[in-house]
Protein backbone atom coordinates (compact mmCIF):
# COMPACT_ATOMS: atom_id res chain seq x y z
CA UNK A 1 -2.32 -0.39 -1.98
CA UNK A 2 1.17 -1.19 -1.98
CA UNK A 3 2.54 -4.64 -3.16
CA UNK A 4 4.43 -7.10 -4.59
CA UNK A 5 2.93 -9.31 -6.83
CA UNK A 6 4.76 -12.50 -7.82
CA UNK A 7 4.55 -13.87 -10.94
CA UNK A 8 5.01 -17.37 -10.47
CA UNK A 9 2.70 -19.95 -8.67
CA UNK A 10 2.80 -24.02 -8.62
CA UNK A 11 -0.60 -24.35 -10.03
CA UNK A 12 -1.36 -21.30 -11.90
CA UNK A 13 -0.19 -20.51 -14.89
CA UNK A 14 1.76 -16.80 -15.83
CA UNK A 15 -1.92 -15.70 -17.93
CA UNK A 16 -4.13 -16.22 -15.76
CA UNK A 17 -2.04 -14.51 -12.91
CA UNK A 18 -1.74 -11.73 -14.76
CA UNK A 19 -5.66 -11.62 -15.48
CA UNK A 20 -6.09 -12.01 -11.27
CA UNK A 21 -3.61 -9.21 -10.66
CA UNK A 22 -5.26 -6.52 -13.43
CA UNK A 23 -8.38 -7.70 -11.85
CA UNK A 24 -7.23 -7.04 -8.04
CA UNK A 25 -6.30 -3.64 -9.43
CA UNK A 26 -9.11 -2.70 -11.12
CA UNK A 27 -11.13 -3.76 -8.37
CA UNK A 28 -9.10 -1.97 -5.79
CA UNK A 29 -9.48 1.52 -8.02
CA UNK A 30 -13.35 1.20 -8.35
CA UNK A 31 -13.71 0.81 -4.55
CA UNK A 32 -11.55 3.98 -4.04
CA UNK A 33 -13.18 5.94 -6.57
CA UNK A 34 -16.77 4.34 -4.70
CA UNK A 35 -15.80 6.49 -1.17
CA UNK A 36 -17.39 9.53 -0.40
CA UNK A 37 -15.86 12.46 -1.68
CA UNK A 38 -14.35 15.43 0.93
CA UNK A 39 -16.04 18.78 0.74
CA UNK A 40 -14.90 20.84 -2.09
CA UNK A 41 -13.04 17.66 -4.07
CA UNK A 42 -13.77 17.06 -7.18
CA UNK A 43 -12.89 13.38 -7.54
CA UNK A 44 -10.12 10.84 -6.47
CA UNK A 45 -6.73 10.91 -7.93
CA UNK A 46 -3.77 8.49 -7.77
CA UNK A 47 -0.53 8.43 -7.61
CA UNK A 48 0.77 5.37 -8.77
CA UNK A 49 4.55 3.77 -8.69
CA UNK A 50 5.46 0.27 -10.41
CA UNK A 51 8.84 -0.94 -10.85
CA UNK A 52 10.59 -4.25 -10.12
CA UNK A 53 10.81 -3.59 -6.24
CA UNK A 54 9.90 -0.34 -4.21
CA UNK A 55 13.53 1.11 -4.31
CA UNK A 56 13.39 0.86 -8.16
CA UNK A 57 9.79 2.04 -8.51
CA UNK A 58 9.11 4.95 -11.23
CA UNK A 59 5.76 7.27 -11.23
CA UNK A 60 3.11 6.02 -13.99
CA UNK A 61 -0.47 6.71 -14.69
CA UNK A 62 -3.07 5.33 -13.63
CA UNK A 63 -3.97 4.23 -16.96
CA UNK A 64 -0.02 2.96 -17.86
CA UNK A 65 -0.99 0.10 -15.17
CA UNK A 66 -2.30 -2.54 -17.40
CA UNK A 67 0.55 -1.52 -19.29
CA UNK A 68 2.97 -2.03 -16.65
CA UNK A 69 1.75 -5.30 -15.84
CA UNK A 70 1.64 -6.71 -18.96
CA UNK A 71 5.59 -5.47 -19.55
CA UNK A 72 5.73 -7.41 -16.73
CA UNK A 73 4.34 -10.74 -18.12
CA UNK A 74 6.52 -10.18 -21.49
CA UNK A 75 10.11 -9.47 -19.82
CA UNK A 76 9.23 -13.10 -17.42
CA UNK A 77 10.09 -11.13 -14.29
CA UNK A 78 9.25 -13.04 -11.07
CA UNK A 79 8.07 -10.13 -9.04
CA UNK A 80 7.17 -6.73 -9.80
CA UNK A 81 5.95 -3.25 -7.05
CA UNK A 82 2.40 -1.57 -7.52
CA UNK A 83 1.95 1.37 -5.27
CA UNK A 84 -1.57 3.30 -5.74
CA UNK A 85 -2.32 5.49 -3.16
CA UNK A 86 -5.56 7.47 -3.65
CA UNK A 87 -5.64 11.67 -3.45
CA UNK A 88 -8.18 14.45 -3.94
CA UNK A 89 -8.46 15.84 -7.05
CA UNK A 90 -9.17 19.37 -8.54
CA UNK A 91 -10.61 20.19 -11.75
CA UNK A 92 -8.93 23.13 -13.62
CA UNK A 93 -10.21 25.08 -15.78
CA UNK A 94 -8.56 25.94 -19.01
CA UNK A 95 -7.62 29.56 -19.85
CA UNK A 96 -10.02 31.90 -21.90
CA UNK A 97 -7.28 32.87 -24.32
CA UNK A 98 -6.93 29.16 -25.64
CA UNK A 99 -10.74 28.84 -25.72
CA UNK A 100 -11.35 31.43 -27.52
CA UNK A 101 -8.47 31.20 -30.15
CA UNK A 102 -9.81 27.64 -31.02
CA UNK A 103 -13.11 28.79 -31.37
CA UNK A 104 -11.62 31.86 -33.85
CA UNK A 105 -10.21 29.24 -35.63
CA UNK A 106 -12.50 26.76 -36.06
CA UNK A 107 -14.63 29.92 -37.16
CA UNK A 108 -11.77 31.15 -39.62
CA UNK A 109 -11.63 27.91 -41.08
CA UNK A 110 -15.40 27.19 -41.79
CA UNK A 111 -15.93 30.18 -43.47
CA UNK A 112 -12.27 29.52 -45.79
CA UNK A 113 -13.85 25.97 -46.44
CA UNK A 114 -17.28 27.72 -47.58
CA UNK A 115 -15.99 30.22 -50.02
C-alpha cells in the first residue's frame, strides 16, 4: 500500500477520518499477514515509510503507525504518505551466551534472596 491520505473532507469531520484511515490500515495489515506464507518464511514483515509526502517519508514501525497518524491529526496537516509494503520474515534465534548468563543470574540471585 502506498498513499496519500487527506485529512480534510466536506462532510466528515478530522476524528472520524482519522478512525477510517487507522481502520483501512489495520485492515490492509491483517489481510497481508492472512496470505499464505513462502516455504521456509516464518511470517510477514513490513517495511513501512510515513512522512508528509513520499520525498519526505522516514522508516517507522509497524507499530509507530497509529502513532504516526495520530501526529498527524494533532499538527492539522492536510495530507500525510503511508507506504507498507509486506516482506518475509526470519526468526532469529538469540545467542547461548546471553541465555545462559540470564539464567546464571536469575539463579545467583534466588539463592542471595534465600539466604
Amino acid at each position: 500500500m502506498k498513499k496519500t491520505f487527506k485529512m480534510s473532507h466536506p462532510k466528515i469531520k478530522v476524528p472520524r477520518l482519522v478512525e477510517a484511515i487507522k481502520y483501512e490500515v489495520k485492515k490492509y495489515i491483517k489481510r497481508e499477514r492472512r496470505k499464505t506464507l513462502p516455504p521456509n518464511v516464518d511470517f510477514w514483515d513490513f517495511d513501512c515509510r510515513y512522512g508528509v509526502d513520499e520525498a519526505s517519508s522516514d522508516v517507522i514501525h509497524v507499530s509507530a503507525i497509529n502513532k504516526s497518524i495520530s501526529e498527524a491529526e494533532s499538527k492539522q496537516l492536510e495530507s500525510f504518505y503511508l507506504e507498507i509494503l509486506a516482506k518475509p520474515g526470519y526468526r532469529t534465534k538469540k545467542p547461548k551466551e546471553e541465555q545462559g548468563i540470564k539464567v546464571e543470574d536469575s539463579v545467583d540471585q534466588g539463592k542471595e534472596n534465600s539466604e
